[in-house]
C-alpha atoms as a PDB file:
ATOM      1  CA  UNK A   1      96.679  90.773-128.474  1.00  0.00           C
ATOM      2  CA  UNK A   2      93.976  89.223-126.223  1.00  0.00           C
ATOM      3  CA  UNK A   3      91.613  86.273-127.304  1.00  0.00           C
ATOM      4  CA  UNK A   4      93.949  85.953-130.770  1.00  0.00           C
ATOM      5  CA  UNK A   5      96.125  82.755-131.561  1.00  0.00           C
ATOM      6  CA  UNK A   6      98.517  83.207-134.307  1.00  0.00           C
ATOM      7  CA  UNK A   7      99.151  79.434-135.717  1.00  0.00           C
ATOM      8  CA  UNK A   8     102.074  79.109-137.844  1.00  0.00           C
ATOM      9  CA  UNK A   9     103.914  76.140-139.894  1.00  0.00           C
ATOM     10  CA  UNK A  10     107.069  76.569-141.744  1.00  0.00           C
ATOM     11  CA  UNK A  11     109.638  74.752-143.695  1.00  0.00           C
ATOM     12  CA  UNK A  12     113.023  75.078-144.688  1.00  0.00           C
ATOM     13  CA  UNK A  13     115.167  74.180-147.748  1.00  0.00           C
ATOM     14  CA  UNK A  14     118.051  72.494-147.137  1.00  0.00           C
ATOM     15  CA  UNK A  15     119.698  70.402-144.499  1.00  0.00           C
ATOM     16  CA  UNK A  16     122.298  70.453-141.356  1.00  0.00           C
ATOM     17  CA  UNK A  17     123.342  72.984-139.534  1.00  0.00           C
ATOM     18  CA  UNK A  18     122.466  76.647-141.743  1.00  0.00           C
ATOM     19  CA  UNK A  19     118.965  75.340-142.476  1.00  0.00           C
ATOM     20  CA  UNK A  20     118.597  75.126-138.837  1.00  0.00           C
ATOM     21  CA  UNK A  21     119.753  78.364-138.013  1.00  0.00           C
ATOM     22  CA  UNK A  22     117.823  79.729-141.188  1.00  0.00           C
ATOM     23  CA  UNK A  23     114.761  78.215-139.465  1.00  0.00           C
ATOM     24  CA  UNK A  24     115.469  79.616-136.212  1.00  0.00           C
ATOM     25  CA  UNK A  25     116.192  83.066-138.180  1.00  0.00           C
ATOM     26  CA  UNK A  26     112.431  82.831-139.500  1.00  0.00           C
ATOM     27  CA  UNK A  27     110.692  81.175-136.712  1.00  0.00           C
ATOM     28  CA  UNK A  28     112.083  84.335-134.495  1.00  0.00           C
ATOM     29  CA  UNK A  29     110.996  86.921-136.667  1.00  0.00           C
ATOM     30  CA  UNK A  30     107.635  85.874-137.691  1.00  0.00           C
ATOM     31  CA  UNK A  31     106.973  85.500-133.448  1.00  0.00           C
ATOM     32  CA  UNK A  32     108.131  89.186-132.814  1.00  0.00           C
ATOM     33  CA  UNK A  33     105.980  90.144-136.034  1.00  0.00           C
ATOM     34  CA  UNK A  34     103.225  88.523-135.061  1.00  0.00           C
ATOM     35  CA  UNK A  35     103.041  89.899-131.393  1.00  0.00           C
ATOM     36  CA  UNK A  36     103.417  93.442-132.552  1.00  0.00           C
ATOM     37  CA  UNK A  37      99.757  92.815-134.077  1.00  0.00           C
ATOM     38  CA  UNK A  38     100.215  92.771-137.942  1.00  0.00           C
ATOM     39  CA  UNK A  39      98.103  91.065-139.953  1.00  0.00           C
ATOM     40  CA  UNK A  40      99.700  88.011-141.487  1.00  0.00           C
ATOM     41  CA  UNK A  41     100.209  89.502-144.955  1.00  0.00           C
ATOM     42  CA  UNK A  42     102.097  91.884-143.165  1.00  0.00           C
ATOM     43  CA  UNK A  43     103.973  90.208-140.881  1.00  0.00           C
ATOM     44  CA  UNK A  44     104.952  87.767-144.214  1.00  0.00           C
ATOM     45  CA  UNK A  45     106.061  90.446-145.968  1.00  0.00           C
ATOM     46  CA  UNK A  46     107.988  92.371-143.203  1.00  0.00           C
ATOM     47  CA  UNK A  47     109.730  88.563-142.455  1.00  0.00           C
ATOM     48  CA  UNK A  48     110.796  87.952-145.964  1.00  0.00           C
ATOM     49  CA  UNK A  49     112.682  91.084-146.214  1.00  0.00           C
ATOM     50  CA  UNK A  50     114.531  90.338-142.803  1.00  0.00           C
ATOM     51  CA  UNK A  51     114.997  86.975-144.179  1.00  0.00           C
ATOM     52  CA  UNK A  52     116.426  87.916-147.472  1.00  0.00           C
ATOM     53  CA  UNK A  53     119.169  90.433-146.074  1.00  0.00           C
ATOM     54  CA  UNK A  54     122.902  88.040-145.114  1.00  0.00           C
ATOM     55  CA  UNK A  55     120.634  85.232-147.337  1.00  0.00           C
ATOM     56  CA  UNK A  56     124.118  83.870-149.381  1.00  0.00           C
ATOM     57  CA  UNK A  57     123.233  80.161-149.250  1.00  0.00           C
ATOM     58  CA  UNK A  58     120.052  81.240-151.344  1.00  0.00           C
ATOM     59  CA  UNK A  59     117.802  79.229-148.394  1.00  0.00           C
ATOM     60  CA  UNK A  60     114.227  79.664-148.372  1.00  0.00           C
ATOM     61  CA  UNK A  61     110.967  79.096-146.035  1.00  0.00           C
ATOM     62  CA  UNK A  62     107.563  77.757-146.736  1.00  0.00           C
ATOM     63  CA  UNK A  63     105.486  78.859-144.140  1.00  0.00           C
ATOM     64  CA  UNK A  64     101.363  79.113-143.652  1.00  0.00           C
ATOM     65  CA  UNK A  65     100.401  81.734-141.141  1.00  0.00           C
ATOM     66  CA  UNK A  66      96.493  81.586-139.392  1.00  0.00           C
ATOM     67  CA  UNK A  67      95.161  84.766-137.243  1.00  0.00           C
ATOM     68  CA  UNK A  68      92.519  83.465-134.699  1.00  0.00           C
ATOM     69  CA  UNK A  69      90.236  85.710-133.322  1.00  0.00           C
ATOM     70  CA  UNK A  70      89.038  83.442-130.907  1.00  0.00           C
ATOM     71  CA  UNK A  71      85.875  85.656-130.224  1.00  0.00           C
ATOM     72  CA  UNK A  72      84.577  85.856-133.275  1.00  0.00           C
ATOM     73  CA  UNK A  73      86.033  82.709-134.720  1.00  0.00           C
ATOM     74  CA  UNK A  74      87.478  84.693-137.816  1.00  0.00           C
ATOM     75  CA  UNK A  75      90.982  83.178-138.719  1.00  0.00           C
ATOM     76  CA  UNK A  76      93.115  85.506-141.255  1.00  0.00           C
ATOM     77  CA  UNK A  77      95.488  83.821-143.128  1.00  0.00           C
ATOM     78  CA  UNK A  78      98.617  83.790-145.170  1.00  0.00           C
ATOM     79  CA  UNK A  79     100.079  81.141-147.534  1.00  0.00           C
ATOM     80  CA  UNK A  80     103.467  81.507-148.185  1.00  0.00           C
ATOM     81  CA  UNK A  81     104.465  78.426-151.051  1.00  0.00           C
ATOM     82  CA  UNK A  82     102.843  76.034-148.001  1.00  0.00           C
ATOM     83  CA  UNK A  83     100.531  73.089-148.322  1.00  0.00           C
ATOM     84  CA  UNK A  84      96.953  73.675-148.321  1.00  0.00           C
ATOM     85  CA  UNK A  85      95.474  73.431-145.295  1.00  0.00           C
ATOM     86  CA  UNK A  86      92.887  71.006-144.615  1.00  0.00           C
ATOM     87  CA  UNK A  87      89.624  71.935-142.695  1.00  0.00           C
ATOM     88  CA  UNK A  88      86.826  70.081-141.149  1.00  0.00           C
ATOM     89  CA  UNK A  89      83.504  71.590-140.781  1.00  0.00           C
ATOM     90  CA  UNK A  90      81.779  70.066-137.432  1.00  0.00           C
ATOM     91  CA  UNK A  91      79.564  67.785-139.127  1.00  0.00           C
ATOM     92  CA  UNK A  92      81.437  67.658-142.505  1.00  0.00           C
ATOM     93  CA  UNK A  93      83.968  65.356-143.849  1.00  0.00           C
ATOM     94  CA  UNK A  94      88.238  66.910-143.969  1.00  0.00           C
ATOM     95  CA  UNK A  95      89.087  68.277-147.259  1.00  0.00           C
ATOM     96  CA  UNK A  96      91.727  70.595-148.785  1.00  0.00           C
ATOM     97  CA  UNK A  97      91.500  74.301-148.358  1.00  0.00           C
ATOM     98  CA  UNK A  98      92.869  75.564-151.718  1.00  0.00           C
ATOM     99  CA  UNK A  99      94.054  79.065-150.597  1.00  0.00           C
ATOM    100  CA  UNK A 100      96.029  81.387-153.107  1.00  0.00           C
ATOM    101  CA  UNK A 101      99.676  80.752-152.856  1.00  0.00           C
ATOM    102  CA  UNK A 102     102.252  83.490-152.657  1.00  0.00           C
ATOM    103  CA  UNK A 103     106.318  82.517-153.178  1.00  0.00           C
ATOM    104  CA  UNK A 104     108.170  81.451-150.280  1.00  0.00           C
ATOM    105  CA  UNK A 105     109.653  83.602-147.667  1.00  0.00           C
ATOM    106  CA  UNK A 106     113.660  84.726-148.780  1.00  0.00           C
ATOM    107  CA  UNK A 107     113.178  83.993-152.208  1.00  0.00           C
ATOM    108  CA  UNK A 108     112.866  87.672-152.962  1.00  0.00           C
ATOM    109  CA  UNK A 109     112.814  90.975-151.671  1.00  0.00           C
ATOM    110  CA  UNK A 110     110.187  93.605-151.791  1.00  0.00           C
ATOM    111  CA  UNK A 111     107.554  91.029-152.365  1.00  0.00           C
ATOM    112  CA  UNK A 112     103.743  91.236-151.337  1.00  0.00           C
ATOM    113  CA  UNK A 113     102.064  88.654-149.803  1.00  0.00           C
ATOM    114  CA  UNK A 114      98.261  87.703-150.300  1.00  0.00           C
ATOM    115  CA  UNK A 115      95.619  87.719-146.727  1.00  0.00           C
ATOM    116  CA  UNK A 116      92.366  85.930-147.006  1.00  0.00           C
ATOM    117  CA  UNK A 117      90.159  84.531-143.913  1.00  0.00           C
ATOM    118  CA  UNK A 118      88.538  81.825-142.569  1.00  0.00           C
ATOM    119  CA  UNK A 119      85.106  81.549-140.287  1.00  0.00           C
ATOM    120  CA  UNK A 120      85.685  78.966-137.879  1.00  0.00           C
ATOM    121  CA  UNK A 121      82.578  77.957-135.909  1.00  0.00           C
ATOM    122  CA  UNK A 122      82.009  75.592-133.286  1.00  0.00           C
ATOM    123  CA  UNK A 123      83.523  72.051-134.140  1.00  0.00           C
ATOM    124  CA  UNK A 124      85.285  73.505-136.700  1.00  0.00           C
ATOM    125  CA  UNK A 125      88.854  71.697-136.953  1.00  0.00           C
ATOM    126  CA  UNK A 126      92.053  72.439-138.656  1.00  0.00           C
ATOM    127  CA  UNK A 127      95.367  70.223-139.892  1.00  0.00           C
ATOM    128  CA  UNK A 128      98.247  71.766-141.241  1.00  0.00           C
ATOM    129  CA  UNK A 129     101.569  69.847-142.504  1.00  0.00           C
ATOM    130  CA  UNK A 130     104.602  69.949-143.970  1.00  0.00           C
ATOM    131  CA  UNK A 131     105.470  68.520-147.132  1.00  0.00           C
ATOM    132  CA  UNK A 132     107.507  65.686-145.842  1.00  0.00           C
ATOM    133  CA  UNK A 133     103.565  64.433-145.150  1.00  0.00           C
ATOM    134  CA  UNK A 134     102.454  63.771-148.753  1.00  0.00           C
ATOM    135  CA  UNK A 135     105.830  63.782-150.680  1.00  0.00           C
ATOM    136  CA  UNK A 136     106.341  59.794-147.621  1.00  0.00           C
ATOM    137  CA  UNK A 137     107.338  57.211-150.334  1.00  0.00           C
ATOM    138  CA  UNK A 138     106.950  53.592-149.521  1.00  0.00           C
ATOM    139  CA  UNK A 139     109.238  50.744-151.337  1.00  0.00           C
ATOM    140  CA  UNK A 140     107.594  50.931-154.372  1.00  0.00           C
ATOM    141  CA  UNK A 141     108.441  54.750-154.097  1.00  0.00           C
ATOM    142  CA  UNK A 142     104.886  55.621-154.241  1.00  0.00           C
ATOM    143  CA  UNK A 143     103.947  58.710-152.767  1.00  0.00           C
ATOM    144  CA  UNK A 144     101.343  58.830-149.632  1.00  0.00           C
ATOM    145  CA  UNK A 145      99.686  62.087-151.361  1.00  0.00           C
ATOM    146  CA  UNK A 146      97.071  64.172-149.817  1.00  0.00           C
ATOM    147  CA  UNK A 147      93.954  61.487-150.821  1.00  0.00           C
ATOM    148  CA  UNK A 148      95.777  59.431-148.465  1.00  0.00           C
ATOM    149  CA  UNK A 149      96.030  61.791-145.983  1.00  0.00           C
ATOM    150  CA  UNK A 150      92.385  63.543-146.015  1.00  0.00           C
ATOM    151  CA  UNK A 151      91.347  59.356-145.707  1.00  0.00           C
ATOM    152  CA  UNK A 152      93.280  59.193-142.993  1.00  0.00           C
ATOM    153  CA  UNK A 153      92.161  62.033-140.859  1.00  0.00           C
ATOM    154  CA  UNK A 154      88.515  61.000-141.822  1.00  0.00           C
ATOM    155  CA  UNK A 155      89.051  57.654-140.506  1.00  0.00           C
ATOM    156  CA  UNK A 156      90.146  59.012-137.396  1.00  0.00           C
ATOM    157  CA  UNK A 157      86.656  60.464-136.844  1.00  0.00           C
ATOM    158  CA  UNK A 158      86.185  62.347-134.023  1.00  0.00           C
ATOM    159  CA  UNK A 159      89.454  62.069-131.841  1.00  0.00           C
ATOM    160  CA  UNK A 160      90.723  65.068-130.024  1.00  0.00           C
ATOM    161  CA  UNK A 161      93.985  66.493-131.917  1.00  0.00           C
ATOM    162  CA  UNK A 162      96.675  65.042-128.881  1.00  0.00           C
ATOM    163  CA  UNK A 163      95.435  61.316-130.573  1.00  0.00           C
ATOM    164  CA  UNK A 164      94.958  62.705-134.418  1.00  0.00           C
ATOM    165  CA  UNK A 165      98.145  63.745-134.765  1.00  0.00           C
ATOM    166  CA  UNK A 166     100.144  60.476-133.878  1.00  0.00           C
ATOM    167  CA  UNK A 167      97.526  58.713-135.780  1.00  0.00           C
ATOM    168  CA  UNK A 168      98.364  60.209-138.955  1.00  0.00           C
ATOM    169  CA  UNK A 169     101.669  60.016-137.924  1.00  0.00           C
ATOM    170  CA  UNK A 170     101.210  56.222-137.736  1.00  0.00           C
ATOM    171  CA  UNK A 171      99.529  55.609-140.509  1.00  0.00           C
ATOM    172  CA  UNK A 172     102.317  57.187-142.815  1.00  0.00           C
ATOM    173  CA  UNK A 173     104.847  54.613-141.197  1.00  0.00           C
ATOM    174  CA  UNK A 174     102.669  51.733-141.638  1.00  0.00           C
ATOM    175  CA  UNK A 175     102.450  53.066-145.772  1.00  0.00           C
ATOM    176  CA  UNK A 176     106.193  53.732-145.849  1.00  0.00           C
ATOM    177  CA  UNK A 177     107.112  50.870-143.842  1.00  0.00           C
ATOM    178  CA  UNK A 178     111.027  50.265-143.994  1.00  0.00           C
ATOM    179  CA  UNK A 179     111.105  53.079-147.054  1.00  0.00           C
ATOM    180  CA  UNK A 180     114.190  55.639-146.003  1.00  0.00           C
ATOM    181  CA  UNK A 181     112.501  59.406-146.006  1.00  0.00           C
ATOM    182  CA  UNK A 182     114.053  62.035-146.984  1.00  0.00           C
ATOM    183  CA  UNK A 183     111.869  64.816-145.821  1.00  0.00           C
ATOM    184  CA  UNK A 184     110.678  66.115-142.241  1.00  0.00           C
ATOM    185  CA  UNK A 185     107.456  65.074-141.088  1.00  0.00           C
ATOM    186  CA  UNK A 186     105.325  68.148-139.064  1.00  0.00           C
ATOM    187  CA  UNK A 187     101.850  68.285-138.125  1.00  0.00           C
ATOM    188  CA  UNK A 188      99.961  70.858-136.541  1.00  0.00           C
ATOM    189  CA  UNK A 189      96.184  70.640-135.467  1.00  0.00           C
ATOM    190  CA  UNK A 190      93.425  73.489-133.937  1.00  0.00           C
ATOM    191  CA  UNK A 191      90.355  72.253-132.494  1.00  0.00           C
ATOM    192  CA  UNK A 192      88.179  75.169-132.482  1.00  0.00           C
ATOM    193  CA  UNK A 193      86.065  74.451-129.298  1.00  0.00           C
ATOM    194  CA  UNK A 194      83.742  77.579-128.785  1.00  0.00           C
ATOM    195  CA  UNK A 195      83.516  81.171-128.970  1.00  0.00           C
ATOM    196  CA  UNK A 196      85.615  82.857-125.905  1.00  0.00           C
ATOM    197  CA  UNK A 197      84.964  85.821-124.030  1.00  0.00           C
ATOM    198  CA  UNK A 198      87.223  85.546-121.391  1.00  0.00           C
ATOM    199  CA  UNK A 199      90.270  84.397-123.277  1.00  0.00           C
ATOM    200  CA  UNK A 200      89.871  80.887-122.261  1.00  0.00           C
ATOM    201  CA  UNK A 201      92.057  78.703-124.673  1.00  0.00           C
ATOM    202  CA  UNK A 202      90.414  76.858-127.476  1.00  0.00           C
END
């Protein structure tokens, strides 16, 4: 629909070859969901069935799912066994959004997935991740956690995302260092600029 951005990170269990094409499975029904102009409860829901039919390896998806109305700033979301996001208000500090959790996508069918919203106003930022982002060890197999993370991004004050993201991204190898990881690494940020009326991008 016009003047709406649907944001989406995902994960998948496993490795190799079938968790890729169990990825590409979910990544290509949660798109076509999402354009037919469900909300993201729905589209979650409609996804995991999908997901769960041919599903023999027993492979599942985390996945966090964010609506933006990019009029009225409203952002509906969906938290499907993700991270919590992490938000910064325009003059406030990053912290952990701790939205209600609902079980991944293909663990099991016929399940109903939880909606709540956001107001995003001017300023207003957004960082989601993967787990392969806290669960970094470094040599002493210490675990860069979320604390370390939220630092991070505050440290990073005001950069636009295109810097924040390889920031963060740096900072985890300089705390891992030569430590071997065993997890992927995604980021995804949304600078929420101002309120559109025209459709311009954010």
């Amino acid at each position: 629909a016009q003047n709406k951005l649907a944001l989406v990170i995902a994960d998948v269990s496993g490795k190799g070859v079938p968790a890729s094409l169990f990825m590409m499975r979910s990544k290509t029904a949660i798109k076509s969901l999402a354009r037919s102009g469900r909300t993201p409860d729905e589209i979650f829901a409609k996804a995991n069935d999908l997901l769960c039919e041919g599903n023999e390896m027993d492979m599942f998806v985390t996945a966090w799912i964010g609506i933006a109305d990019l009029e009225t700033g409203v952002l509906q979301c969906a938290n499907a066994g993700h991270e919590y996001p992490a938000i910064k208000r325009k003059n406030g500090s990053w912290e952990l959004f701790k939205d209600k959790h609902t079980i991944a996508l293909a663990a099991m069918e016929g399940m109903r997935f939880k909606k709540y919203e956001m107001q995003l106003d001017e300023g207003d930022r957004l960082f989601v991740y993967t787990d392969g982002v806290p669960e970094a060890i470094n040599d002493a197999e210490e675990q860069y956690g979320t604390d370390r993370m939220l630092d991070a991004l505050n440290r990073a004050g005001d950069v636009p995302t295109e810097e924040l993201l390889p920031y963060i991204r740096r900072d985890i190898s300089d705390f891992a260092g030569d430590a071997e990881q065993f997890d992927d690494i995604t980021m995804l940020g949304f600078d929420f600029l101002h309120k559109s009326k025209t459709g311009d991008k954010k």
